[in-house]
Protein backbone atom coordinates (compact mmCIF):
# COMPACT_ATOMS: atom_id res chain seq x y z
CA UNK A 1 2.81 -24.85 4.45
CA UNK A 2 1.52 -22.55 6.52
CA UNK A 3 3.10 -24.16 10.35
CA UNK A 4 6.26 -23.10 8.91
CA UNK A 5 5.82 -19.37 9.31
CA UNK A 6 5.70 -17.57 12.70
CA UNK A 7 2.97 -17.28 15.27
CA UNK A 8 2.49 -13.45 14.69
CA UNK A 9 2.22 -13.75 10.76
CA UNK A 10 -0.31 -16.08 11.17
CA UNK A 11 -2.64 -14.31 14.04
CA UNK A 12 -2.61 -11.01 11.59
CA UNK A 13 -5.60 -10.40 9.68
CA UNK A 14 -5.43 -8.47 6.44
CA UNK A 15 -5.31 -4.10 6.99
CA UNK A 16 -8.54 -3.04 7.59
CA UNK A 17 -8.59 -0.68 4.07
CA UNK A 18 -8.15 -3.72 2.09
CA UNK A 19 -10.62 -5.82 3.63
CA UNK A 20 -13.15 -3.05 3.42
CA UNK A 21 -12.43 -2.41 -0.49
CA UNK A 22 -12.72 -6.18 -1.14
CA UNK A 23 -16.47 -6.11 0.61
CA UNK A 24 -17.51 -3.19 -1.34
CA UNK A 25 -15.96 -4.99 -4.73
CA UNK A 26 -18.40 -8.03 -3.68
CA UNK A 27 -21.63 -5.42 -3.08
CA UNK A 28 -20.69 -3.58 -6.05
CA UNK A 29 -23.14 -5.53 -8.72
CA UNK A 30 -26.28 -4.96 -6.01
CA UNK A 31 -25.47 -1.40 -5.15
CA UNK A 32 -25.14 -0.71 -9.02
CA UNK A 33 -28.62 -2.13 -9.55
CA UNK A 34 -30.00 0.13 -7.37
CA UNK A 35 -28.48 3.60 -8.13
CA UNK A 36 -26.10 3.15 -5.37
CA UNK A 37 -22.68 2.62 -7.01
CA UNK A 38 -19.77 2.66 -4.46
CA UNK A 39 -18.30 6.26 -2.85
CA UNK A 40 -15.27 6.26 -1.20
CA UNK A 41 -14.88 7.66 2.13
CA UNK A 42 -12.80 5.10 3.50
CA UNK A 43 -9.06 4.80 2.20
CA UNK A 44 -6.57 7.95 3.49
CA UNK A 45 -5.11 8.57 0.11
CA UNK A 46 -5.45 11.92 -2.20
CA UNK A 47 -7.72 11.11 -5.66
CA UNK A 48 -5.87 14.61 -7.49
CA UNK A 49 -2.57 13.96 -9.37
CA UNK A 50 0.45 14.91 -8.16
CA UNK A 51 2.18 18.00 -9.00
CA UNK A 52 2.63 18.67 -12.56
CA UNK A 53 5.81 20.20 -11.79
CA UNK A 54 6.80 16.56 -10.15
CA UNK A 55 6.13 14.64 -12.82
CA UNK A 56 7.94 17.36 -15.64
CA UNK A 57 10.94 16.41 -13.09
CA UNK A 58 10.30 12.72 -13.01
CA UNK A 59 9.97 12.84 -16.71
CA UNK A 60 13.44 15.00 -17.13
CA UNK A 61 15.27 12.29 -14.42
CA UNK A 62 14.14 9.22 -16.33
CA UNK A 63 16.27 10.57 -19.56
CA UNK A 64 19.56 11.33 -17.14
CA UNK A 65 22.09 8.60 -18.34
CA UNK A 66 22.91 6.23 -15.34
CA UNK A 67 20.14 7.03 -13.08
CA UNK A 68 18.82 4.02 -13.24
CA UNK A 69 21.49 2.18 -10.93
CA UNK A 70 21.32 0.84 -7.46
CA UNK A 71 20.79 3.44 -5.02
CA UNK A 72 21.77 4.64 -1.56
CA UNK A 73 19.09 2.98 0.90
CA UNK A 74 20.12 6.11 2.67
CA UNK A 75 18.96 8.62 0.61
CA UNK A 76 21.35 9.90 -2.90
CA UNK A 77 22.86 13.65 -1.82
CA UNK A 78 20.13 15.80 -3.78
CA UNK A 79 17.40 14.12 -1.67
CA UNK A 80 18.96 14.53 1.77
CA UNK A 81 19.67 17.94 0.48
CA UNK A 82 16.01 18.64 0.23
CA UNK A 83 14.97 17.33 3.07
CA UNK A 84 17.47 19.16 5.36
CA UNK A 85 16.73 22.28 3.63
CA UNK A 86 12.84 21.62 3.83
CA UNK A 87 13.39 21.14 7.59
CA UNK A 88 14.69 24.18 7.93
CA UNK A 89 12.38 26.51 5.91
CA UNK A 90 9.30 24.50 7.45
CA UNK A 91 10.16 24.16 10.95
CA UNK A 92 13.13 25.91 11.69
CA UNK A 93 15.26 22.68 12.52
CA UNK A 94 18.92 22.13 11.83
CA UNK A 95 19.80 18.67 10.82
CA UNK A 96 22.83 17.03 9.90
CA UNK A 97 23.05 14.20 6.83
CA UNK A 98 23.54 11.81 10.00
CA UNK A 99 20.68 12.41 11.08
CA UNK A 100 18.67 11.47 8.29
CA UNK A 101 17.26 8.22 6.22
CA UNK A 102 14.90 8.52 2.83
CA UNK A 103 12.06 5.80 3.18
CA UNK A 104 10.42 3.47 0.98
CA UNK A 105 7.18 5.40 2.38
CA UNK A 106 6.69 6.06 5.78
CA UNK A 107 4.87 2.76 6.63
CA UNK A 108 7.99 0.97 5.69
CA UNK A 109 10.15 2.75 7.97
CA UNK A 110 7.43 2.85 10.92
CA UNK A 111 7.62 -0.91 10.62
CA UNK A 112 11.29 -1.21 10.26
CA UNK A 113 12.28 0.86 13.14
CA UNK A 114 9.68 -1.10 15.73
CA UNK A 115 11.24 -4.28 14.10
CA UNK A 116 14.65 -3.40 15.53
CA UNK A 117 13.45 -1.57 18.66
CA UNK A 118 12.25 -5.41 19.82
CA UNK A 119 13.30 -8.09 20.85
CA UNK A 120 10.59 -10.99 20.12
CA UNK A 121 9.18 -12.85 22.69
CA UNK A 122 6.14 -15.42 23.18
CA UNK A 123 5.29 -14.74 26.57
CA UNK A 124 2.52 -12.08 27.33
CA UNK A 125 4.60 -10.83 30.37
CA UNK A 126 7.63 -10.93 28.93
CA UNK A 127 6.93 -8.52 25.46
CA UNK A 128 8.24 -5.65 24.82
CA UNK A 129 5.53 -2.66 24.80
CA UNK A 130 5.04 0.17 22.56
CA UNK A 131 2.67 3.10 23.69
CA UNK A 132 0.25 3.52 20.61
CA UNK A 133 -2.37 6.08 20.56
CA UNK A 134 -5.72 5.13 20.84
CA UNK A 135 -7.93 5.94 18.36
CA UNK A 136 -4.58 5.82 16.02
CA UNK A 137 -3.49 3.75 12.73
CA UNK A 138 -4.22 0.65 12.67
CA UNK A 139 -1.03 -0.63 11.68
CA UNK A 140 0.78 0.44 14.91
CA UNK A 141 -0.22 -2.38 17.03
CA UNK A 142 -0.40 -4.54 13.84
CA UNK A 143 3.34 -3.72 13.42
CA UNK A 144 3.96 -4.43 17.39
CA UNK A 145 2.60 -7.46 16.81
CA UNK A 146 4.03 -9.08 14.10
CA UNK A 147 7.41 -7.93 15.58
CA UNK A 148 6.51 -10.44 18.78
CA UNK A 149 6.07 -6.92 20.81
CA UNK A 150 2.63 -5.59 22.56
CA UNK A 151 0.99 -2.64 21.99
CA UNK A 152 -0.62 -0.11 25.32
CA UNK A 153 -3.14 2.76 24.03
CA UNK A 154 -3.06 5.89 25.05
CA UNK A 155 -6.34 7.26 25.06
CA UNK A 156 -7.11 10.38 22.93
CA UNK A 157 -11.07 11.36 23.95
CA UNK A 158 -12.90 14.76 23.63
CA UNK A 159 -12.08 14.61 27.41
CA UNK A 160 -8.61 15.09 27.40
CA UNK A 161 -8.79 17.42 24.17
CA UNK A 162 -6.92 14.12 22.67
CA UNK A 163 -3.81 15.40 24.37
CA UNK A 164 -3.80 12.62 27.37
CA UNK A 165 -1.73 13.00 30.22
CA UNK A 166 1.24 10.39 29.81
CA UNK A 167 2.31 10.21 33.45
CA UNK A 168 -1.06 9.36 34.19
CA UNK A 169 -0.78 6.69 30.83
CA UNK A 170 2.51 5.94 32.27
CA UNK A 171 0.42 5.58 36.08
CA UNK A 172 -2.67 3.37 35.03
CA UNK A 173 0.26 0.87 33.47
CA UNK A 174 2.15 0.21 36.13
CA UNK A 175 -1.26 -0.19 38.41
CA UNK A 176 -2.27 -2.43 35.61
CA UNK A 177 0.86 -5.58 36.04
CA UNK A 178 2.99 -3.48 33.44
CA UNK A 179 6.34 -3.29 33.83
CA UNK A 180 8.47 -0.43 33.37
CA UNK A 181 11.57 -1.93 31.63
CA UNK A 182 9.43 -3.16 28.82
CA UNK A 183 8.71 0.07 27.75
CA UNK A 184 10.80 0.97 24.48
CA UNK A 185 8.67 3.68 22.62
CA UNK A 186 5.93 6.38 22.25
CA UNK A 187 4.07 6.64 19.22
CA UNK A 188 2.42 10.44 18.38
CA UNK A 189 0.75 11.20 15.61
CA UNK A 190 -0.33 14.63 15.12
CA UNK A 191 -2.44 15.67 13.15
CA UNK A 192 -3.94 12.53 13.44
CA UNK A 193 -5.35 9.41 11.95
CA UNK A 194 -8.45 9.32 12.30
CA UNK A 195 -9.55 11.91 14.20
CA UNK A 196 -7.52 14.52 12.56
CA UNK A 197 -6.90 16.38 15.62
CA UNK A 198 -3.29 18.51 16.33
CA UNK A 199 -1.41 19.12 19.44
CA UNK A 200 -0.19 22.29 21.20
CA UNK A 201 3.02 23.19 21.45
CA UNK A 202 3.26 22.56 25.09
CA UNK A 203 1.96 19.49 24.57
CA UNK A 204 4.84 17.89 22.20
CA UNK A 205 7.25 19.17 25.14
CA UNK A 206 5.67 17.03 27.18
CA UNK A 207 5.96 13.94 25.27
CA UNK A 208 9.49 15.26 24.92
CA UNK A 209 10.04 15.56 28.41
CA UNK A 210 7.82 12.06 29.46
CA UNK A 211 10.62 10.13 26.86
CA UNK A 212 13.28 11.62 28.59
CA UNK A 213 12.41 10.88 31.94
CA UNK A 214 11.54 7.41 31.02
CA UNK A 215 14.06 6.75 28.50
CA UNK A 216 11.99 4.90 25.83
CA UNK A 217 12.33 6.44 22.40
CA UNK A 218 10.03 9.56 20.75
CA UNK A 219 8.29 8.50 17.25
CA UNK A 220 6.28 11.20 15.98
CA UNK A 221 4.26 10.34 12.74
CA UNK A 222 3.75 13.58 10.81
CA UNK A 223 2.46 11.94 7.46
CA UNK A 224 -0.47 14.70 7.57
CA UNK A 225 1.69 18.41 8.71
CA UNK A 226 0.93 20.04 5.50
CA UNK A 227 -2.06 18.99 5.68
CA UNK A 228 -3.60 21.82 7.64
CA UNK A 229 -6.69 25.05 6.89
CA UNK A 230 -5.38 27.75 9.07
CA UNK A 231 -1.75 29.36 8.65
CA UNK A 232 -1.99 30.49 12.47
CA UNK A 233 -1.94 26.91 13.21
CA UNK A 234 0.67 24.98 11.41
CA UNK A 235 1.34 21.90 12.85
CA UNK A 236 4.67 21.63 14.31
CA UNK A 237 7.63 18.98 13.92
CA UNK A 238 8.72 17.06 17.37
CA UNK A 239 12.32 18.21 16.55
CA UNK A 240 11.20 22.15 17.28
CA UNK A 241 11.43 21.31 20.84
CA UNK A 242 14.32 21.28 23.51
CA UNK A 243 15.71 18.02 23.61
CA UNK A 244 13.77 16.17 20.96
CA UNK A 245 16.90 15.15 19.14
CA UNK A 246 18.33 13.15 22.68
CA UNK A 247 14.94 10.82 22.01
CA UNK A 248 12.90 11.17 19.48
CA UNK A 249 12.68 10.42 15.58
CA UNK A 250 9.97 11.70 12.91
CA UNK A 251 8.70 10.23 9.75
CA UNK A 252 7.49 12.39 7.27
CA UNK A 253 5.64 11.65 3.95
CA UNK A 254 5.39 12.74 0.59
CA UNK A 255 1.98 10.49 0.13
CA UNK A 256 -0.50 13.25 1.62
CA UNK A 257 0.50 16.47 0.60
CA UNK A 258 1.76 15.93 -2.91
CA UNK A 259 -0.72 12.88 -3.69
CA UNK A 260 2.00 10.52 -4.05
CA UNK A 261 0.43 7.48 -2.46
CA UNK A 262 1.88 4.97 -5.29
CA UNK A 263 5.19 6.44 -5.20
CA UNK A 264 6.33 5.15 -1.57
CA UNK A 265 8.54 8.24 -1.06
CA UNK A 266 9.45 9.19 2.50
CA UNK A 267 12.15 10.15 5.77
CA UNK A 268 12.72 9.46 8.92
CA UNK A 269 15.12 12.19 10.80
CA UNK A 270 16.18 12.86 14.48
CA UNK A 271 18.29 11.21 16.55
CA UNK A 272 21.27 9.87 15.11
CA UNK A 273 22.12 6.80 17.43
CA UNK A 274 18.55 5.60 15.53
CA UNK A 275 18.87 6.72 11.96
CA UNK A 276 22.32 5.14 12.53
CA UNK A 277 20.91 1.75 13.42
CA UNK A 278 17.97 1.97 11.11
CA UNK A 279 20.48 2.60 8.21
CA UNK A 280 22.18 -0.13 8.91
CA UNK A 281 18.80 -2.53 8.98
CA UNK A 282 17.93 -0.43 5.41
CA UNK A 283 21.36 -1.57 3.64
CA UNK A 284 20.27 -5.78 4.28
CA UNK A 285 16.68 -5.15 3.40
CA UNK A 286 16.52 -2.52 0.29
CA UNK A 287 18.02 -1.06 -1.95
CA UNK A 288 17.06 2.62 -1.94
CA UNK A 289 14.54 4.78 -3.45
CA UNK A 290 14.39 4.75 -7.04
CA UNK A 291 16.48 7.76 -8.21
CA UNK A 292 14.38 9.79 -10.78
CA UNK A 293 11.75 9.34 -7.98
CA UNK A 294 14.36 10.88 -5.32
CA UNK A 295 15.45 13.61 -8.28
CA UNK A 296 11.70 14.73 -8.82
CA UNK A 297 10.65 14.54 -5.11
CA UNK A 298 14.05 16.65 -3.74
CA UNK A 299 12.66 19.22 -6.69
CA UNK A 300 9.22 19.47 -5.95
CA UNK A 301 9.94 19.74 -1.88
CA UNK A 302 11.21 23.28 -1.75
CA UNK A 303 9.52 24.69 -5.17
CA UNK A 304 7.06 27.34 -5.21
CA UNK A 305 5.03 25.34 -7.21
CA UNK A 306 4.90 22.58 -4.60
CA UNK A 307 4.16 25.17 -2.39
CA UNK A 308 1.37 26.26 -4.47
CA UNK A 309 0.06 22.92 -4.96
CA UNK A 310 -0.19 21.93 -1.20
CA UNK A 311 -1.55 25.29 -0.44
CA UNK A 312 -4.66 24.90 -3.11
CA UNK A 313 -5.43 21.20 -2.02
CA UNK A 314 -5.62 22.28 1.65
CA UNK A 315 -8.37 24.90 0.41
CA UNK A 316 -10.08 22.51 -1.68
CA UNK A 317 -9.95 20.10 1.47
CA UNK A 318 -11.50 23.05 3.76
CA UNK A 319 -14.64 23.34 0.80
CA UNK A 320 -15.09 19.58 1.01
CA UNK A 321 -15.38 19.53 4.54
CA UNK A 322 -17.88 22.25 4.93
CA UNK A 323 -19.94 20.80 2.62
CA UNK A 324 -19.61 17.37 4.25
CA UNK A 325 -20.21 18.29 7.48
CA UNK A 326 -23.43 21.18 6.86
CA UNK A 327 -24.82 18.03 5.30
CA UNK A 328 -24.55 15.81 8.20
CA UNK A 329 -25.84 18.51 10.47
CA UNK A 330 -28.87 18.54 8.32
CA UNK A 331 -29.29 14.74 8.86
CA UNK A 332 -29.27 15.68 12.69
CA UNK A 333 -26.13 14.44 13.84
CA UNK A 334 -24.84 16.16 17.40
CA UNK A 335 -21.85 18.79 17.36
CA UNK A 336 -18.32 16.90 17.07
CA UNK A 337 -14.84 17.95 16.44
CA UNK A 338 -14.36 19.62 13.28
CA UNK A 339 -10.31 19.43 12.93
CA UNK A 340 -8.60 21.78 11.72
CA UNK A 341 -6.06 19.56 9.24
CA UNK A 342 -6.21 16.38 7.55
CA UNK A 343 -9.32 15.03 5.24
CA UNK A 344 -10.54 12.99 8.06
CA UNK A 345 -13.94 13.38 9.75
CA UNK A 346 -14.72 11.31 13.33
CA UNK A 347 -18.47 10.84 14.28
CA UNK A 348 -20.56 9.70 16.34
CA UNK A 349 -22.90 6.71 15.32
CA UNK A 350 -26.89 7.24 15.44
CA UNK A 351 -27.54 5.95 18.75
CA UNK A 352 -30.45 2.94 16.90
CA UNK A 353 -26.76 0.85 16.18
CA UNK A 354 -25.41 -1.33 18.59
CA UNK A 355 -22.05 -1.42 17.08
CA UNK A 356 -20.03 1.06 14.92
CA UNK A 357 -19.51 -2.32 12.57
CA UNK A 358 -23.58 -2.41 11.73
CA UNK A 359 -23.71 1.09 11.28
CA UNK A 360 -21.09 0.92 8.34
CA UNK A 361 -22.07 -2.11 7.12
CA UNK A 362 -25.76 -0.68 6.91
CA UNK A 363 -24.14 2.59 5.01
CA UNK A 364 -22.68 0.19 2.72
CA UNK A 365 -25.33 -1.96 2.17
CA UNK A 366 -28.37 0.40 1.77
CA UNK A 367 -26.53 3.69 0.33
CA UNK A 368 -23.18 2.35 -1.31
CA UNK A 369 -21.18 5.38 1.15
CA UNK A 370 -17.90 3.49 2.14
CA UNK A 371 -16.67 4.59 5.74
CA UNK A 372 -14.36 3.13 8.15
CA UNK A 373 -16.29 1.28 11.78
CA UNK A 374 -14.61 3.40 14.82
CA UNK A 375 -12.97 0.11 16.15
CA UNK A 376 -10.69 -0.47 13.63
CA UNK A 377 -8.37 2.38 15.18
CA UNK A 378 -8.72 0.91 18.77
CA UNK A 379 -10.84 0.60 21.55
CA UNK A 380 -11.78 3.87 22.24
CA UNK A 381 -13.07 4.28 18.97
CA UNK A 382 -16.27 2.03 19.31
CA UNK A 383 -18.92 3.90 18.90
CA UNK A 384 -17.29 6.12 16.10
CA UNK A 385 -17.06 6.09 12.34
CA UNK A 386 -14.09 8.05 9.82
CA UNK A 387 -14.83 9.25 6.36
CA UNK A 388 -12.44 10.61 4.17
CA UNK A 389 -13.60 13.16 2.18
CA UNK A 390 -10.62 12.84 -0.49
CA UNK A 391 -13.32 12.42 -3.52
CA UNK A 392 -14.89 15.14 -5.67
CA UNK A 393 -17.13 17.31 -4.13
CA UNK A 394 -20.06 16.20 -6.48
CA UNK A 395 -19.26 12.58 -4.57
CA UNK A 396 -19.47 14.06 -1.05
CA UNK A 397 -22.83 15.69 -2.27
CA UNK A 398 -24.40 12.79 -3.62
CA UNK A 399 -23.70 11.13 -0.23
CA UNK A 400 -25.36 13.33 1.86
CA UNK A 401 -28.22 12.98 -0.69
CA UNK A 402 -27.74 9.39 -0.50
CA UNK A 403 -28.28 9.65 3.21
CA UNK A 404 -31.19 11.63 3.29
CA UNK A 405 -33.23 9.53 0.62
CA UNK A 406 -32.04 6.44 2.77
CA UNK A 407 -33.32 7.61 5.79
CA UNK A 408 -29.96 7.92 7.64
CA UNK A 409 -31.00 10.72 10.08
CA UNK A 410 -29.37 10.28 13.34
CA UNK A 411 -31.81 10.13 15.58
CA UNK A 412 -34.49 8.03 13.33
């Protein structure tokens, strides 16, 4: 059966996570043997409950008579509500209903806005491109793809404080047989996955100003902004800056920050030509969020105990990564950027590896530590390895022993 589906379903492989988790459920009955049970540093997803608070909410929404009903793919009132009010408090930016959409997570509506910004085609020359940063998530260009488009990193390096120049981007495309009416879109993600680095403020004004001048659309992904360890330094929402709304969209999350992985809750807001459109494409496809889950996320959004909830994960996160990354010190590694938000670490590999890929696979193997291979977020992140340190601190401890006992000093 499978020549009746379409080219790009059939070239994708499965997401790198998955594929990852299945090889560590096949090493599992080895690496038990040995002492060496499976840690987790690989999958981008909070191990804490959610807010207790949420889930009183939740539990009060699921009694309400008639909530369980079809609803609005758009968003039900009390949601957009939230959201517009959150916006405001958080960022300082007006929005209208218009101008917003709930998600079914953020992932959905990443995928289902490139899916209509498209138009398919089989010909290398004659796809539509996407600007994706590079190292970024790997479902960008998976996304692209699928959606007969093609996917052009942008290059985020120590070197250009992973704030690259797009008119050069913009330069090196054309000089490269790219063609400037292909362009549709600009992908940002800040902070970021994996590197978990943020972006100035002049910076987003330039990606404001670069969509503007090209006329291509502005996504921002800001699944990790309140995910951050230094008040001075919030990150900031695209739609702060002049002219954001004439080009650019952002999707925001309730996954990270509230530990709400399973519960797919999200929005996309910004310009309303696109949240029109992308409504529209939401009424065929879905139904809408389920409604307790709108009720008890619209509650928990502006609450001072959701306030108080993000606020002691974020330290927790801080503790975790000082103790993750004084251990790796000890094991030799070289200084690298120690980001300021997310639970995402970026490294170096010991220089003995030829490939990020044996590295991992030799973590895995020998000391049961789960970690993501560098080129799973692009090409410019051979070379590299991401650990999430979302697991108990006792877990991030025993891998550094781990490491030690193993013999995984950096430059041995």
């Amino acid at each position: 059966m499978k020549e009746l589906f379409n080219e790009y379903v059939q070239s994708m492989t499965t997401y790198i996570m998955f594929q990852i988790k299945a090889n560590a459920a096949k090493l599992k009955p080895e690496l038990d043997k040995k002492g060496r049970s499976p840690i987790f540093l690989s999958m981008g997803a909070p191990t804490a409950n959610p807010p207790e608070y949420m889930l009183t909410k939740l539990h009060e929404a699921l009694k309400e008579d008639g909530i369980h009903t079809y609803s609005s793919p758009k968003g039900e009132k009390y949601f957009i509500d939230a959201v517009i009010t959150k916006m405001k408090n958080r960022f300082n930016v007006e929005l209208e209903p218009s101008e917003i959409c709930s998600l079914i997570g953020s992932k959905e509506g990443l995928a289902h806005l490139i899916r209509i910004l498209i138009r398919p085609k089989t010909e290398e020359s004659e796809k539509d491109v996407i600007f994706v940063p590079d190292p970024g998530y790997a479902s960008y260009s998976q996304m692209i793809e699928i959606s007969g488009g093609a996917s052009y990193p942008i290059p985020l390096t120590p070197e250009n404080n992973f704030m690259p120049n797009l008119d050069e981007v913009w330069d090196n495309y054309i000089k490269n047989g790219g063609k400037a009416d292909k362009v549709k879109a600009l992908i940002i993600n800040y902070p970021n996955n994996p590197l978990g680095a943020t972006a100035t403020r002049e910076y987003y004004q330039h990606t404001v100003d670069f969509c503007k001048k090209h006329k291509i659309l502005l996504m921002s992904d800001a699944a990790y902004s309140d995910l951050y360890f230094d008040e001075s330094a919030k990150p900031f929402s695209i739609l702060e800056f002049e002219g954001a709304k004439d080009v650019a969209v952002e999707f925001f999350s309730f996954s990270k920050p509230y530990a709400m992985t399973g519960c797919r809750v999200g929005w996309i807001c910004g310009n309303k030509d696109a949240i029109d459109l992308f409504s529209i494409l939401k009424s065929t496809i879905d139904n809408g969020l389920y409604k307790p889950l709108q009720k008890a996320a619209a509650a928990v959004l502006n609450s001072k105990e959701g306030e108080e909830y993000t606020k002691k994960a974020n330290l927790e996160l801080k503790e975790k990564q000082d103790i993750f990354v004084k251990g790796i010190k000890e094991l030799g590694w070289p200084d690298f950027y120690i980001p300021k938000a997310t639970f995402y670490l970026w490294m170096p590999i010991p220089p003995r590896y030829s490939s990020d890929q044996e590295f991992t696979d030799d973590l895995l193997k020998t000391s049961g530590i789960v970690a993501v291979p560098g080129h799973a977020y692009g090409k410019y992140g051979e070379g590299f390895f991401r650990v999430s340190i979302v697991c108990s601190e006792e877990k991030i401890k025993e891998c550094i022993s781990r490491m030690k006992m193993d013999g995984f000093y950096f430059s041995k």
